[in-house]
PDB file of N, CA and C in Angstrom:
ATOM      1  N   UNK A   1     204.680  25.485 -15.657  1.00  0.00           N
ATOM      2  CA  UNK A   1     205.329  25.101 -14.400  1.00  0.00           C
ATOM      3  C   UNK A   1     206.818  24.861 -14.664  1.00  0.00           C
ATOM      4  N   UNK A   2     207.568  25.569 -14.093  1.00  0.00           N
ATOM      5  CA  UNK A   2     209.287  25.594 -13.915  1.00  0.00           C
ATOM      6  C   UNK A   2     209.663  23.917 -13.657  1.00  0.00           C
ATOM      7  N   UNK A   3     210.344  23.171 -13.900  1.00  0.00           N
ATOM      8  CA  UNK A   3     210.652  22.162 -13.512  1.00  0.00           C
ATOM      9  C   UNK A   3     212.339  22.317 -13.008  1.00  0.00           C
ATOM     10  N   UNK A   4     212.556  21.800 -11.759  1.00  0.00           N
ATOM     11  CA  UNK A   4     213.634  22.263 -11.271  1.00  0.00           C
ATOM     12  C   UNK A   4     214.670  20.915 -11.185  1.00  0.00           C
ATOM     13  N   UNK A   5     216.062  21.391 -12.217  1.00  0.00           N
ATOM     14  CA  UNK A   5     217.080  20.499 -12.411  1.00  0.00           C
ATOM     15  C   UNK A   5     217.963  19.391 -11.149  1.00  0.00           C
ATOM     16  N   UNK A   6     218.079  20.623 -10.495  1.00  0.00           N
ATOM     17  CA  UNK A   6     218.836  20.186  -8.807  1.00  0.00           C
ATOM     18  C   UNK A   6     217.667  20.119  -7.960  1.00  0.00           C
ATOM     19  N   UNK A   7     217.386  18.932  -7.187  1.00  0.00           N
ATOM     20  CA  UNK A   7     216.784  18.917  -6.097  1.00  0.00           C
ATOM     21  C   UNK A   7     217.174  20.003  -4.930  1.00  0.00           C
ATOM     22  N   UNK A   8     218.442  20.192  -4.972  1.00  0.00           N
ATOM     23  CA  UNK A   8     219.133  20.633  -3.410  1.00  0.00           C
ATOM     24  C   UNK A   8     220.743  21.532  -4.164  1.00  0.00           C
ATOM     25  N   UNK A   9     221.287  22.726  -3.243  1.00  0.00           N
ATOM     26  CA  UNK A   9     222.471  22.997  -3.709  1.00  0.00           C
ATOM     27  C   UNK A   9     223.378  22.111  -3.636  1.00  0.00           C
ATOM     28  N   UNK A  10     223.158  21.196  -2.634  1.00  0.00           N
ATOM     29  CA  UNK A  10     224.766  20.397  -3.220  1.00  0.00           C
ATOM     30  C   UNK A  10     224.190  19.476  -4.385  1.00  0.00           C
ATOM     31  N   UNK A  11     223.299  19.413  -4.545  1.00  0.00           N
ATOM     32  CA  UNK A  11     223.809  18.479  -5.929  1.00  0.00           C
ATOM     33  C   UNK A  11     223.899  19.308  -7.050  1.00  0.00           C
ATOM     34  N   UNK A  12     223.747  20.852  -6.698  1.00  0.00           N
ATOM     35  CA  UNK A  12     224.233  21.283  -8.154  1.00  0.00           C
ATOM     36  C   UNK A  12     225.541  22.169  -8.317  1.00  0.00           C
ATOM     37  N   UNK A  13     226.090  21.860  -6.363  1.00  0.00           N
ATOM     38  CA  UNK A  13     227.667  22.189  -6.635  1.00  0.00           C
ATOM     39  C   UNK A  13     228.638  20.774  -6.918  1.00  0.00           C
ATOM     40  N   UNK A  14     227.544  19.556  -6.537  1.00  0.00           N
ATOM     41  CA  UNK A  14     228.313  18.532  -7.516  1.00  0.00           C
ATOM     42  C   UNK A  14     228.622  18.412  -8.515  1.00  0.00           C
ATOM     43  N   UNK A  15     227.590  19.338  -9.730  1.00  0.00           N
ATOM     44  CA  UNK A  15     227.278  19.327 -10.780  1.00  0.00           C
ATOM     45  C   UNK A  15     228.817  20.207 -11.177  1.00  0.00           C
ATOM     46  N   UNK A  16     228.161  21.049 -10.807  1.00  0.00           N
ATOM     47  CA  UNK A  16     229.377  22.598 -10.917  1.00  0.00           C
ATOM     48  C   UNK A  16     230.919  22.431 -10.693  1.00  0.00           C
ATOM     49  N   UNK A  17     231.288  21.381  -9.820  1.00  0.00           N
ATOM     50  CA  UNK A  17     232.733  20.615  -9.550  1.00  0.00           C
ATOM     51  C   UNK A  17     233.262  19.620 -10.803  1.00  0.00           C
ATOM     52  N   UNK A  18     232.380  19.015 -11.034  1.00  0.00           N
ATOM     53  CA  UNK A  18     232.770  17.945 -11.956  1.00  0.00           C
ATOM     54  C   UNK A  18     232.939  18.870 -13.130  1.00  0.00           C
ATOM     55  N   UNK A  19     232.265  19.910 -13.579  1.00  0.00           N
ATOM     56  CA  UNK A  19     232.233  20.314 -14.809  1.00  0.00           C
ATOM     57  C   UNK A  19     233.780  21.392 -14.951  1.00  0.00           C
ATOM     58  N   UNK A  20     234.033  21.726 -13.715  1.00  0.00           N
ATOM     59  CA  UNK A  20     235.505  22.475 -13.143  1.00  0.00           C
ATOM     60  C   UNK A  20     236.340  21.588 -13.282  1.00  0.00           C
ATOM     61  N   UNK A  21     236.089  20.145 -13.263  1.00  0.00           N
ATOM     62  CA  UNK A  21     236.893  19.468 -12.851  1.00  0.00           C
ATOM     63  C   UNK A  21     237.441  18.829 -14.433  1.00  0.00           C
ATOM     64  N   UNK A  22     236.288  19.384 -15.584  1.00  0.00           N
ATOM     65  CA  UNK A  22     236.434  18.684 -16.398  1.00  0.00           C
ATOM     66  C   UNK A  22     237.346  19.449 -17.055  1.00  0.00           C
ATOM     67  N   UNK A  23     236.841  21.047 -17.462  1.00  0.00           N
ATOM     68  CA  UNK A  23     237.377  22.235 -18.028  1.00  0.00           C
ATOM     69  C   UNK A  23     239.042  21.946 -17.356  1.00  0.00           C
ATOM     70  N   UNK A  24     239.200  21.499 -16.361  1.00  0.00           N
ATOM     71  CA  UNK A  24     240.707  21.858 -16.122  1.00  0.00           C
ATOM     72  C   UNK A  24     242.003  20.669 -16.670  1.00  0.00           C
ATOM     73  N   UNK A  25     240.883  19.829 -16.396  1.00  0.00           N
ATOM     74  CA  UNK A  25     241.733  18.623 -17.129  1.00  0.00           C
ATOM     75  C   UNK A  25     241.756  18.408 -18.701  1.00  0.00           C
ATOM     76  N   UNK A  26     240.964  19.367 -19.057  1.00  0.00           N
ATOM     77  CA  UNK A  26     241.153  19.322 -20.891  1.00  0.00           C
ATOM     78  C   UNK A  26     242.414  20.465 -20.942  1.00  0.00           C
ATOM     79  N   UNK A  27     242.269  21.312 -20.296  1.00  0.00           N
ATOM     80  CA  UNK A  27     243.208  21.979 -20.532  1.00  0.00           C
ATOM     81  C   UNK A  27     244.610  22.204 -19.770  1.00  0.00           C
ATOM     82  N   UNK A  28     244.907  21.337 -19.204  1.00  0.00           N
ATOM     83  CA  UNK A  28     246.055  21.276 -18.010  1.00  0.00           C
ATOM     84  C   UNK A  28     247.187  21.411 -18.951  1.00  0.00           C
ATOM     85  N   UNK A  29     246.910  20.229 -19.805  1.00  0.00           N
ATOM     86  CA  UNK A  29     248.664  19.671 -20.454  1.00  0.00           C
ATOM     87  C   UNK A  29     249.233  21.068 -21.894  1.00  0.00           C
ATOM     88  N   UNK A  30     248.295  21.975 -22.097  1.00  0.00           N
ATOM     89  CA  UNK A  30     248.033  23.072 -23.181  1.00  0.00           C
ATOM     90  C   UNK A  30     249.585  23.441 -22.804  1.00  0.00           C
ATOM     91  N   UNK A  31     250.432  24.087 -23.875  1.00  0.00           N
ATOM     92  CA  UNK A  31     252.010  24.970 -23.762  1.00  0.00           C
ATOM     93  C   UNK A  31     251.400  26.115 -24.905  1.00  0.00           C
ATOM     94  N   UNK A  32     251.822  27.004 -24.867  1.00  0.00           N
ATOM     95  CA  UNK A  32     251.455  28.240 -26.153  1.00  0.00           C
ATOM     96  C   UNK A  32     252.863  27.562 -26.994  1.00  0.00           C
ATOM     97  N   UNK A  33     252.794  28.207 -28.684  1.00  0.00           N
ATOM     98  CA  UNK A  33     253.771  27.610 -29.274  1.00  0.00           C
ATOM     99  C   UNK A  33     254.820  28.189 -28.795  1.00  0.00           C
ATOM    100  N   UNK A  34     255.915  27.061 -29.354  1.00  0.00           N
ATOM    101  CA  UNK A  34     256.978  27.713 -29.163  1.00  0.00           C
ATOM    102  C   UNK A  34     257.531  27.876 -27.567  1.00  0.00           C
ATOM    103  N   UNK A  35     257.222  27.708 -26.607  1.00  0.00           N
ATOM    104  CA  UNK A  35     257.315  27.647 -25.147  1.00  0.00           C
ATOM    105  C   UNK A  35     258.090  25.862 -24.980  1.00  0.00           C
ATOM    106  N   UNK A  36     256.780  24.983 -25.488  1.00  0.00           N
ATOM    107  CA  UNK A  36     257.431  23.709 -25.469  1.00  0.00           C
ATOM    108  C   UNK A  36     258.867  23.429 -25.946  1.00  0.00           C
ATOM    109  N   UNK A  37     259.362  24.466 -26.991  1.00  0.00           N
ATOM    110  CA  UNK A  37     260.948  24.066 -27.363  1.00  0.00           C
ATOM    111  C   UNK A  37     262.118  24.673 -26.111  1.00  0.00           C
ATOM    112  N   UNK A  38     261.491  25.074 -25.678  1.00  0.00           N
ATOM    113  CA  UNK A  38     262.470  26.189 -24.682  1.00  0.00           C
ATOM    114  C   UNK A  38     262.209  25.821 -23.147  1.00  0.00           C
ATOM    115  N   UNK A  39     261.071  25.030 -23.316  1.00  0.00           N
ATOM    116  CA  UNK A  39     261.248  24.498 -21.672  1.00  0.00           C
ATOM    117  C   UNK A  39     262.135  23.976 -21.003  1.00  0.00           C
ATOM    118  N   UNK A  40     262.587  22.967 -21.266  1.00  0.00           N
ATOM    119  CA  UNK A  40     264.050  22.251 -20.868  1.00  0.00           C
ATOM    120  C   UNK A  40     265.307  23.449 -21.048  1.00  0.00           C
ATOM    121  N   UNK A  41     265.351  24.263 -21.441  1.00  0.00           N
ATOM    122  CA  UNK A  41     266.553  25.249 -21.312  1.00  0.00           C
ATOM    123  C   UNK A  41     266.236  26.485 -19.994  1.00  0.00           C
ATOM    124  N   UNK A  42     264.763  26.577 -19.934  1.00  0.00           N
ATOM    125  CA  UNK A  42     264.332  27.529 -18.451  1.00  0.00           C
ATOM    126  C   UNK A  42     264.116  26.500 -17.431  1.00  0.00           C
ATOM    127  N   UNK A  43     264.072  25.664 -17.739  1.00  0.00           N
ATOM    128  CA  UNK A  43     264.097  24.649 -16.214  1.00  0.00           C
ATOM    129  C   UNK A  43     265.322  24.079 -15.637  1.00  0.00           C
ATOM    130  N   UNK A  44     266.179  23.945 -16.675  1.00  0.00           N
ATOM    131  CA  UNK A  44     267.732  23.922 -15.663  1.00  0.00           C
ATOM    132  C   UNK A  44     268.294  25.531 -15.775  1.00  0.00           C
ATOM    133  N   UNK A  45     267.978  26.441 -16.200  1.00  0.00           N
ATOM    134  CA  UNK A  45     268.588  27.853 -15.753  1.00  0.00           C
ATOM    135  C   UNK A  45     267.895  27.862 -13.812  1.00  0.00           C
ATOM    136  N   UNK A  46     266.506  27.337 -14.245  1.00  0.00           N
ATOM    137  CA  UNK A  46     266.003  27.410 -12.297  1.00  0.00           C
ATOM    138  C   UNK A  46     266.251  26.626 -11.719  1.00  0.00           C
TER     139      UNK A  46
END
């Protein structure tokens, strides 16, 4: 017998949000190298 995780779709697009929500906030603050030294020189050229 299958035992089923989510009762209902929204609780497993609750599931599915938080886990989006997590992936984005680990990776928000990420720069590739070398970008971080040069930021402050492309942000006052814009």
């Amino acid at each position: 017998k299958r035992k089923e995780q989510f009762p209902n779709e929204e609780s497993l697009e609750r599931f599915l949000v938080s886990q989006f929500n997590n992936y984005n906030q680990k990776f928000l603050c990420r720069v590739h190298k070398g970008f971080k030294e040069i930021h402050d020189t492309l942000e006052s050229m814009f």
